[in-house]
N, C-alpha and C. Protein backbone atom coordinates (compact mmCIF):
# COMPACT_ATOMS: atom_id res chain seq x y z
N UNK A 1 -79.82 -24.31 36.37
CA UNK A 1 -79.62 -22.88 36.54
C UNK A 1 -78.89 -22.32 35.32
N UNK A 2 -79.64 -21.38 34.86
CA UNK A 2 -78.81 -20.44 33.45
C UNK A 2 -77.22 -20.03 34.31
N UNK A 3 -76.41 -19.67 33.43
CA UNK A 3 -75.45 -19.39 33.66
C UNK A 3 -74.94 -18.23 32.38
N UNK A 4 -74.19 -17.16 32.54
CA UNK A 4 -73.38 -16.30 31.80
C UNK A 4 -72.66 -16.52 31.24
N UNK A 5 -72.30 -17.69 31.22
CA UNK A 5 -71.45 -18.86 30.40
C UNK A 5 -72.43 -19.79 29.17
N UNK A 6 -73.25 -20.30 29.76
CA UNK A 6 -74.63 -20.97 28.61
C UNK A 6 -75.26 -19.49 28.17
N UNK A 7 -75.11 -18.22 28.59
CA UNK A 7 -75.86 -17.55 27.74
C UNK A 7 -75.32 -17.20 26.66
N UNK A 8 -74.01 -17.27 26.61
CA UNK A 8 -72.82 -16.75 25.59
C UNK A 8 -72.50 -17.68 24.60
N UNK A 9 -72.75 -19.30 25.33
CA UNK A 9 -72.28 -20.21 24.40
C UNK A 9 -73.52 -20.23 23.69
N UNK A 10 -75.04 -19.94 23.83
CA UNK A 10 -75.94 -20.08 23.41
C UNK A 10 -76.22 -18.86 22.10
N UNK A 11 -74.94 -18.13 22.31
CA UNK A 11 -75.51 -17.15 20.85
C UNK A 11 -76.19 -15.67 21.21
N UNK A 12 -76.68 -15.82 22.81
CA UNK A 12 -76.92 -14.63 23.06
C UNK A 12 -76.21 -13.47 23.60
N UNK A 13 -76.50 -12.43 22.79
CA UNK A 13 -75.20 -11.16 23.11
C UNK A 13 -74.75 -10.92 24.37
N UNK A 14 -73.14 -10.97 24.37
CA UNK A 14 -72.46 -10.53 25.61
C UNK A 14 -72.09 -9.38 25.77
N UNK A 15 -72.70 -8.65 24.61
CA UNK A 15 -71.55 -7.14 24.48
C UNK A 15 -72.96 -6.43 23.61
N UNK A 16 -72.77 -5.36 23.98
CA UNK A 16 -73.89 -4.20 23.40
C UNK A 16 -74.18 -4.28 21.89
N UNK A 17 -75.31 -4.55 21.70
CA UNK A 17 -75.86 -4.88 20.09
C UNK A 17 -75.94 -3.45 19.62
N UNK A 18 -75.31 -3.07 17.98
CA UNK A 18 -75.70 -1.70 17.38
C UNK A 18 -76.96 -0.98 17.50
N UNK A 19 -76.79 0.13 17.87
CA UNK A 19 -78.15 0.77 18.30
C UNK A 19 -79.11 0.32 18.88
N UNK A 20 -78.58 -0.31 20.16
CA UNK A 20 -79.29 -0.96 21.41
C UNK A 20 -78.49 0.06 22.48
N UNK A 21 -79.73 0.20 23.26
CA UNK A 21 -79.50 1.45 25.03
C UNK A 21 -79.87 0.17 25.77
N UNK A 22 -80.34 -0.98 25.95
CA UNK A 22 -80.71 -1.87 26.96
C UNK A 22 -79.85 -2.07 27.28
N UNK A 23 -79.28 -1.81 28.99
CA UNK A 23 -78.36 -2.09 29.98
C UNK A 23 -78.81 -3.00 31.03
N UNK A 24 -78.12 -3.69 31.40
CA UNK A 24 -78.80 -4.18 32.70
C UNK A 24 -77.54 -3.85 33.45
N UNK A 25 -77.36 -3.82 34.40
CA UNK A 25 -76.73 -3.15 35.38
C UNK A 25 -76.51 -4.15 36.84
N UNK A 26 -75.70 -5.65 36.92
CA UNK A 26 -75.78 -6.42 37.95
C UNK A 26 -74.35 -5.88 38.97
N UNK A 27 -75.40 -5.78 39.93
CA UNK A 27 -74.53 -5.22 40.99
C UNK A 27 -74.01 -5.83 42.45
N UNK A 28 -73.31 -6.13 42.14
CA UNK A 28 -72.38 -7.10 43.13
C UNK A 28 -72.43 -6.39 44.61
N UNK A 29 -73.10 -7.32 45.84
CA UNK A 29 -73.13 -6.37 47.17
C UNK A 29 -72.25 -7.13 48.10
N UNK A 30 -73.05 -7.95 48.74
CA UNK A 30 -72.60 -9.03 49.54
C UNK A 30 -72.73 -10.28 49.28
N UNK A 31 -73.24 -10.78 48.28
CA UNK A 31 -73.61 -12.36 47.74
C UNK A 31 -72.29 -12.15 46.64
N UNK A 32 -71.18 -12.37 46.97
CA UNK A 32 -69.97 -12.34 45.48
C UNK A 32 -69.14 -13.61 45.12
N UNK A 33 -70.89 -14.08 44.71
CA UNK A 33 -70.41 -15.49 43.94
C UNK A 33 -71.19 -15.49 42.87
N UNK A 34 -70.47 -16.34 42.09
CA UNK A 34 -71.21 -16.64 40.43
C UNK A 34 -72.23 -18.08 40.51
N UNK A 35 -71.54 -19.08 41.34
CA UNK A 35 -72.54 -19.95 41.28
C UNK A 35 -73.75 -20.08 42.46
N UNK A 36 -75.15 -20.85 42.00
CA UNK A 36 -75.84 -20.39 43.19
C UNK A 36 -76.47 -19.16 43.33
N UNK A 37 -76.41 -18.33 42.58
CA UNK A 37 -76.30 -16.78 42.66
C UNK A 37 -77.92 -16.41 41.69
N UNK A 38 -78.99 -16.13 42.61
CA UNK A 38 -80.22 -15.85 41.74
C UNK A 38 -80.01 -14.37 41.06
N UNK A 39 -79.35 -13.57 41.04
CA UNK A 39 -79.06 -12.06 39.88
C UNK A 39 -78.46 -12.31 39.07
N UNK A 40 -77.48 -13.78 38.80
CA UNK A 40 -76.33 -13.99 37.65
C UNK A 40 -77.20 -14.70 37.28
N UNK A 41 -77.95 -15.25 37.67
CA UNK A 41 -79.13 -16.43 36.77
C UNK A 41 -80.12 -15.06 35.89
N UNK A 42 -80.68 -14.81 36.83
CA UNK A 42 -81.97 -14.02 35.93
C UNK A 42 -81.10 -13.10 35.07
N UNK A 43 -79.76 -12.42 35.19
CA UNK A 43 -79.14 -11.59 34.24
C UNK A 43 -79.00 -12.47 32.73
N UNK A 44 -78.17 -13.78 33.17
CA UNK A 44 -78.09 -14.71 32.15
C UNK A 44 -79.97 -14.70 31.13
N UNK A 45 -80.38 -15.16 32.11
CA UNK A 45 -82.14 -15.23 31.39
C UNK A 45 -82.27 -13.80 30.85
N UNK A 46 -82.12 -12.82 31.17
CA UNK A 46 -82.81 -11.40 30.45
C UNK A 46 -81.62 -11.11 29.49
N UNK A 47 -80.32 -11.62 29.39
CA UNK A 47 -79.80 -11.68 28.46
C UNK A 47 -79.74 -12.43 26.99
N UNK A 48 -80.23 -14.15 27.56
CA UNK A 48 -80.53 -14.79 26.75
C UNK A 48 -81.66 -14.17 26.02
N UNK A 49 -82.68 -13.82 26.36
CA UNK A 49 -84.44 -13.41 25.84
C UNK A 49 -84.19 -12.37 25.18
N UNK A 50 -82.88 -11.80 25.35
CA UNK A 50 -82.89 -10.44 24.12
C UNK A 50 -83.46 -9.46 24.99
N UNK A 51 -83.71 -9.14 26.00
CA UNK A 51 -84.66 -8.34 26.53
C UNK A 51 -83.82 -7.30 27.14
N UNK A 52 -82.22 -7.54 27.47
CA UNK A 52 -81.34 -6.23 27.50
C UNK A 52 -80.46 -6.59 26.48
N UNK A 53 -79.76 -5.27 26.07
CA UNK A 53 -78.19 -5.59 24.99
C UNK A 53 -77.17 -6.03 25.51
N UNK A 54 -77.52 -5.86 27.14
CA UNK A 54 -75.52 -5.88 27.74
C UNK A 54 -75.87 -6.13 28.93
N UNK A 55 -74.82 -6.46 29.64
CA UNK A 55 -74.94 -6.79 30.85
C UNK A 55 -73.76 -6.18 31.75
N UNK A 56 -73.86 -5.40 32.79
CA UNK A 56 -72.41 -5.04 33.77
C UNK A 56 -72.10 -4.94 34.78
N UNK A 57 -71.51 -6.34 34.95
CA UNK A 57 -71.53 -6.59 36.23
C UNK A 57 -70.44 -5.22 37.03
N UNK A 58 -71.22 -5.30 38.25
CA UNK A 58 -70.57 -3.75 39.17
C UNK A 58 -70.48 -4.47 40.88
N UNK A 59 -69.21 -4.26 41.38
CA UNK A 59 -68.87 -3.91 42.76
C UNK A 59 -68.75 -2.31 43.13
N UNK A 60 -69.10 -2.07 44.22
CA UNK A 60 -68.56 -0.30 44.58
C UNK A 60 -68.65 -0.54 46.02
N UNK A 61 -67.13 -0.30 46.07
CA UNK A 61 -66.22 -0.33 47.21
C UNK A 61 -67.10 1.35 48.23
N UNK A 62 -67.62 0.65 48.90
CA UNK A 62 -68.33 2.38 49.83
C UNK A 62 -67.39 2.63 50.56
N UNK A 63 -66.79 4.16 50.43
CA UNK A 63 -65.63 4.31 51.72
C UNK A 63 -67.03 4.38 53.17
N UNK A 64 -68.17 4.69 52.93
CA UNK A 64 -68.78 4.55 54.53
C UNK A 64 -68.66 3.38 55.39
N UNK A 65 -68.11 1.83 54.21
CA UNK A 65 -68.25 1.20 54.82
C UNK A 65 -66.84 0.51 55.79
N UNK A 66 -65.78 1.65 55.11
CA UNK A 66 -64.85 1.76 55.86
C UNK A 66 -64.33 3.01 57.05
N UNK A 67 -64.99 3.54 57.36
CA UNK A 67 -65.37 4.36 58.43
C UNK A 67 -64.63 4.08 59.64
N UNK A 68 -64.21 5.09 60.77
CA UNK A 68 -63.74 4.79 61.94
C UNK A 68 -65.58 5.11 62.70
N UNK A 69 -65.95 4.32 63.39
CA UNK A 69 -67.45 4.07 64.23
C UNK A 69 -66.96 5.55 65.40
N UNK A 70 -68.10 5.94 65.60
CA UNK A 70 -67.91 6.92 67.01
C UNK A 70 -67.10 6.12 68.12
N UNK A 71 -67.17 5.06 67.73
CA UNK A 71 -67.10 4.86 69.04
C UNK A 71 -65.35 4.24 68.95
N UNK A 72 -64.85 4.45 68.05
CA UNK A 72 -63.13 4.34 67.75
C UNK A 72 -62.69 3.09 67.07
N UNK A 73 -63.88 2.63 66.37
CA UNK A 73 -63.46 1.02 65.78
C UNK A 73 -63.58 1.52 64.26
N UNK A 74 -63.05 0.49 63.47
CA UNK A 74 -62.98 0.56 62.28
C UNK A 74 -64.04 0.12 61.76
N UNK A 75 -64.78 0.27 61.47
CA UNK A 75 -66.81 -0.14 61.09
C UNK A 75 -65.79 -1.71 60.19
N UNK A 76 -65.27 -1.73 59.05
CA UNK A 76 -64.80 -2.67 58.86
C UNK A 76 -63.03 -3.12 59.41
N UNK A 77 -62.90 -4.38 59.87
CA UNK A 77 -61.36 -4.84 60.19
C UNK A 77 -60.70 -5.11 59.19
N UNK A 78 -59.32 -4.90 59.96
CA UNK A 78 -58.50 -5.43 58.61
C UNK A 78 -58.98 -7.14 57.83
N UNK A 79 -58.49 -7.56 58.74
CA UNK A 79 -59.05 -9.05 57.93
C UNK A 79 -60.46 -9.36 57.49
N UNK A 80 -61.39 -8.41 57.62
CA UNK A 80 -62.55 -8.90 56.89
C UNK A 80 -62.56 -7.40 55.77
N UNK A 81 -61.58 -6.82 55.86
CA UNK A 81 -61.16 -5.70 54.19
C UNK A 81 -60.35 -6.28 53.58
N UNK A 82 -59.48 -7.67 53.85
CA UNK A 82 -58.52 -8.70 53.26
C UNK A 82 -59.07 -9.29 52.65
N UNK A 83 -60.19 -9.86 53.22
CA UNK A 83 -61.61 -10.82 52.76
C UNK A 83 -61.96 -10.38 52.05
N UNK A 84 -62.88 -9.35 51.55
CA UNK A 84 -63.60 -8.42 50.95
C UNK A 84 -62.83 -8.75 49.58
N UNK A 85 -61.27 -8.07 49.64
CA UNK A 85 -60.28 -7.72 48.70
C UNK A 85 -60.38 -9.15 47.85
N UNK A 86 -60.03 -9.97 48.52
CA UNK A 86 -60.34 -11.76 48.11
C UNK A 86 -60.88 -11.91 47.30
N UNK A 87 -62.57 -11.77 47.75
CA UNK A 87 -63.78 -12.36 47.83
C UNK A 87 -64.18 -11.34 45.85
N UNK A 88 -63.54 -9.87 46.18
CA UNK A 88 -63.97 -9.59 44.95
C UNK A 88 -62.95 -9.83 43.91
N UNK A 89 -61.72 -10.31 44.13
CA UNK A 89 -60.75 -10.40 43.05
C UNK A 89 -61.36 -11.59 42.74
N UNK A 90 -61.88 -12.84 43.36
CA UNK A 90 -62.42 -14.15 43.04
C UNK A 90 -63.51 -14.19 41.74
N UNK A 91 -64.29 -13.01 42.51
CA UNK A 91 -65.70 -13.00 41.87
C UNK A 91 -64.97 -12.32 40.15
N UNK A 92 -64.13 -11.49 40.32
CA UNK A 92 -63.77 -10.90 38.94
C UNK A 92 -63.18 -11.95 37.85
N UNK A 93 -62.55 -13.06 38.61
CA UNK A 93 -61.80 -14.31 37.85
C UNK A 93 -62.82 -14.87 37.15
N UNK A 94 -63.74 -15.50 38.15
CA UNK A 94 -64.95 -16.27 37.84
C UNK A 94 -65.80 -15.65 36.80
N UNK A 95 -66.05 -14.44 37.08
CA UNK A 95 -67.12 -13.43 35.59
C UNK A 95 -65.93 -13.78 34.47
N UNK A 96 -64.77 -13.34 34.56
CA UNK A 96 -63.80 -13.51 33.65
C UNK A 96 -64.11 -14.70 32.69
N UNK A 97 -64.01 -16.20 33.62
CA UNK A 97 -64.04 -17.85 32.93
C UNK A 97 -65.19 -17.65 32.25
N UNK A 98 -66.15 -16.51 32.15
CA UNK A 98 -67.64 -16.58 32.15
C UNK A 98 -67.61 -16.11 30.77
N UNK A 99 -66.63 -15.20 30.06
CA UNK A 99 -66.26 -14.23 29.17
C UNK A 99 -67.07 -12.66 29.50
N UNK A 100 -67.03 -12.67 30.48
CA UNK A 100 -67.48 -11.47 31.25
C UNK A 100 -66.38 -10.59 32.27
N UNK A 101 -66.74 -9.49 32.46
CA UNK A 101 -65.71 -9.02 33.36
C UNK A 101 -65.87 -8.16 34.83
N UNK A 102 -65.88 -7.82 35.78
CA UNK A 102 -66.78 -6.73 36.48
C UNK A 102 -65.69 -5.80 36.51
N UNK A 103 -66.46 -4.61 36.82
CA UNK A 103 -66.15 -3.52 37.32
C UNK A 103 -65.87 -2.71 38.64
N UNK A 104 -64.92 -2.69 38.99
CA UNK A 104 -64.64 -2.71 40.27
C UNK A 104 -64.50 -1.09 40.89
N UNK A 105 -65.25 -0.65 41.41
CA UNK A 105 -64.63 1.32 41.60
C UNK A 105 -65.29 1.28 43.42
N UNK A 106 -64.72 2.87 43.28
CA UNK A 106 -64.68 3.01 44.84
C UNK A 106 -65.63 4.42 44.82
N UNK A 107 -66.37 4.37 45.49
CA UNK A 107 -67.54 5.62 45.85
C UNK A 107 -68.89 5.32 46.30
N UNK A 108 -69.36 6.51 46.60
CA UNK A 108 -70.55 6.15 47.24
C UNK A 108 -71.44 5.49 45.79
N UNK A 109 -72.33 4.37 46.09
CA UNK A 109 -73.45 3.81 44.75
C UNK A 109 -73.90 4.59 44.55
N UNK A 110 -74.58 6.18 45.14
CA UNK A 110 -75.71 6.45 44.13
C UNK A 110 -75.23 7.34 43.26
N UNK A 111 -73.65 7.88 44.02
CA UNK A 111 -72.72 8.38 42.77
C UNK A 111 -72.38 7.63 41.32
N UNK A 112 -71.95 6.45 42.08
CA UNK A 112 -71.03 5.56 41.09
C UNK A 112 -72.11 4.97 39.76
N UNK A 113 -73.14 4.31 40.39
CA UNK A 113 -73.98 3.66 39.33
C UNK A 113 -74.88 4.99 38.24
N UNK A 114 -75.34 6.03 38.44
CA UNK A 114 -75.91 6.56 37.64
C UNK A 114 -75.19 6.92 36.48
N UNK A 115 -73.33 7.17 36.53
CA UNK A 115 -72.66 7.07 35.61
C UNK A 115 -72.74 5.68 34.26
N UNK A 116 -72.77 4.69 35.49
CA UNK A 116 -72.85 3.34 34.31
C UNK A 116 -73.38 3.22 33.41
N UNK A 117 -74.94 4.22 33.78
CA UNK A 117 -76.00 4.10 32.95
C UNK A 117 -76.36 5.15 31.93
N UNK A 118 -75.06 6.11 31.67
CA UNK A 118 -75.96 7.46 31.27
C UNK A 118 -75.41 6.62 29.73
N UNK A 119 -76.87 7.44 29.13
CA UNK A 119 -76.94 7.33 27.81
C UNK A 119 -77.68 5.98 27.71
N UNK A 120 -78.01 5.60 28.82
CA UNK A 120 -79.04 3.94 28.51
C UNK A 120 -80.63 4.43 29.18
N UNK A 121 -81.29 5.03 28.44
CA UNK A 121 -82.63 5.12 29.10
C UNK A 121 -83.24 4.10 29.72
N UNK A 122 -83.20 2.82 29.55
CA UNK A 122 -83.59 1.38 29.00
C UNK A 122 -83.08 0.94 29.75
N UNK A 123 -83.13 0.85 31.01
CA UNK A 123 -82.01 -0.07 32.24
C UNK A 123 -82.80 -0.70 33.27
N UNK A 124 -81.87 -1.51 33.62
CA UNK A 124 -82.60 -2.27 35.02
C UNK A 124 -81.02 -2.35 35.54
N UNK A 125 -81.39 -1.89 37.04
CA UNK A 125 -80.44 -2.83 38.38
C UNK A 125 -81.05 -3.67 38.98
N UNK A 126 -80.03 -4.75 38.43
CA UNK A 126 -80.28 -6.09 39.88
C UNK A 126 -79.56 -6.02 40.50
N UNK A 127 -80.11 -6.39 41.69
CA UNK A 127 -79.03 -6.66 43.25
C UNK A 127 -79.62 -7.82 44.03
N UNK A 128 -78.72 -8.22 44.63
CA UNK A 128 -79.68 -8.99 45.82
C UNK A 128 -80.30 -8.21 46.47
N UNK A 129 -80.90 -8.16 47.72
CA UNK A 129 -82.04 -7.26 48.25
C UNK A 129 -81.13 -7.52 49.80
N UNK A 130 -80.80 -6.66 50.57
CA UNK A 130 -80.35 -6.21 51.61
C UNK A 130 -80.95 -5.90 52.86
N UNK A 131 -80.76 -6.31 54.33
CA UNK A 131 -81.57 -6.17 54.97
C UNK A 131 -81.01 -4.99 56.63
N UNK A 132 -80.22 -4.83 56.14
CA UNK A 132 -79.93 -3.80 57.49
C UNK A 132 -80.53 -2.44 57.13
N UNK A 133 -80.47 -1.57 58.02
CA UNK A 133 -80.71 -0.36 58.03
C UNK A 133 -79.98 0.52 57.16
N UNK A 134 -78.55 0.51 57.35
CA UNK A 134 -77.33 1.23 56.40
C UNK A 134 -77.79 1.04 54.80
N UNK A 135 -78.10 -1.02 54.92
CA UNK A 135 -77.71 -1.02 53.48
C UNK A 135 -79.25 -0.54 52.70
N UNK A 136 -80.41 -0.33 53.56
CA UNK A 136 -81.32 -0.06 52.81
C UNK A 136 -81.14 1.50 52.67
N UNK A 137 -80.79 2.58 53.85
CA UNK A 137 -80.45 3.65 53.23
C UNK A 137 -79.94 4.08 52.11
N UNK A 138 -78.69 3.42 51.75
CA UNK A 138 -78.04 3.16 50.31
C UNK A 138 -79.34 2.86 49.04
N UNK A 139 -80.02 1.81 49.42
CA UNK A 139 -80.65 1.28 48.26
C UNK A 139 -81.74 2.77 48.13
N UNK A 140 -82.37 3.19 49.01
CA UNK A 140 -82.98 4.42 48.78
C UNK A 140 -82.42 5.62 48.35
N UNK A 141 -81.30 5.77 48.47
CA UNK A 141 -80.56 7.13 47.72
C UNK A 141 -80.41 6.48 46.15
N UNK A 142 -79.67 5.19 45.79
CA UNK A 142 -79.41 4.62 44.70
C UNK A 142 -80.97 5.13 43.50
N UNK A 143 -81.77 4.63 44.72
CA UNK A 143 -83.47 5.28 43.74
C UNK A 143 -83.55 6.48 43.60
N UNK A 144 -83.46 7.28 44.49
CA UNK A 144 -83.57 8.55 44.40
C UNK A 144 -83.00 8.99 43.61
N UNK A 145 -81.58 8.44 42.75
CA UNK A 145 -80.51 8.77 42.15
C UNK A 145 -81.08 8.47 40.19
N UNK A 146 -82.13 7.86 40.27
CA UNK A 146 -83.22 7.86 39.12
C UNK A 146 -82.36 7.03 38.21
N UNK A 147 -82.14 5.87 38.84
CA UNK A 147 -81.97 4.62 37.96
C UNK A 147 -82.39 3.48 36.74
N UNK A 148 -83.72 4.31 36.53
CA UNK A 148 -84.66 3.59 36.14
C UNK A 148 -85.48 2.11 36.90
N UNK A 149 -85.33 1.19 36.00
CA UNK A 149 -85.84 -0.01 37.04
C UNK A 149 -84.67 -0.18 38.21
N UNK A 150 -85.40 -0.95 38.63
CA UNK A 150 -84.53 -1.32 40.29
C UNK A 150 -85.24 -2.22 40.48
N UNK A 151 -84.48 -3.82 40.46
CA UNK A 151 -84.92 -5.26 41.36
C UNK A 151 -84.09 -5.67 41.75
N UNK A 152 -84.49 -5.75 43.23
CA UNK A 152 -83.60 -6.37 43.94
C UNK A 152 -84.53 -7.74 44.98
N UNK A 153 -83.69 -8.72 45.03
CA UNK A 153 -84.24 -9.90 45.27
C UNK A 153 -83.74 -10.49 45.99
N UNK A 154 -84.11 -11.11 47.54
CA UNK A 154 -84.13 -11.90 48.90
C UNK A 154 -82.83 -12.52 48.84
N UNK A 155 -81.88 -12.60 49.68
CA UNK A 155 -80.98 -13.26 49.81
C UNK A 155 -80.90 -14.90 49.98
């Protein structure tokens, strides 16, 4: 498995080449691990191939997904927003050992990501591919939000 680590030691750019717009845009959902991880592989591969300039890795904290439910519950608990908190400070260490870093913000995605990208005509988002109802609503506004490419791929 490529890694973001062999793509860097291999010579291929980790950081935006002069007068290069190719972004790729890896977006951290619910899979927030580095190893094992088929979007940190194929990012590594479309990084190695020259085929984007940069790579950025992204979490976005959705306040929907911290919500009080109609019905008086906290859509998420404390200890699995402890988890969460964990799970992404982990994932930021690990990109770190990688010589990579993520980006961590709080808002709705189809707000947050179209910022990442302005001024990159030339983009792709990867994600893993999501299967509830909520999270595909999201992935359909994120499009609507004119991202350019968009792949997202089976958990």
């Amino acid at each position: 498995m490529a890694s973001l680590a062999a793509s860097v030691a291999s010579g291929a750019p980790a950081v935006r080449q002069p007068g290069s717009t190719r972004r790729l845009l890896l977006w951290f959902r619910n899979d927030l691990r580095v190893h094992d991880n088929y979007t940190v592989s194929e990012a590594a591969r479309l990084i190695k191939s020259r085929q984007f300039a940069e790579v950025l890795p992204v979490y976005v904290f959705d306040p929907r997904n911290f919500i009080i439910t109609p019905f008086g519950n906290p859509k998420t608990g404390g200890h699995r927003a402890q988890f969460l908190l964990e799970s992404v400070a982990d994932l930021k260490q690990q990109l770190r050992k990688l010589g990579s870093d993520l980006a961590v913000t709080v808002g709705k995605p189809e707000h947050i990501l179209p910022g990442l990208l302005m001024g990159c005509p030339s983009s792709l988002v990867l994600t893993m591919e999501e299967s509830t109802s909520e999270e595909k609503t999201v992935d359909a506004a994120v499009g609507v939000a004119g991202l350019g490419e968009w792949e997202s791929r089976p958990a």
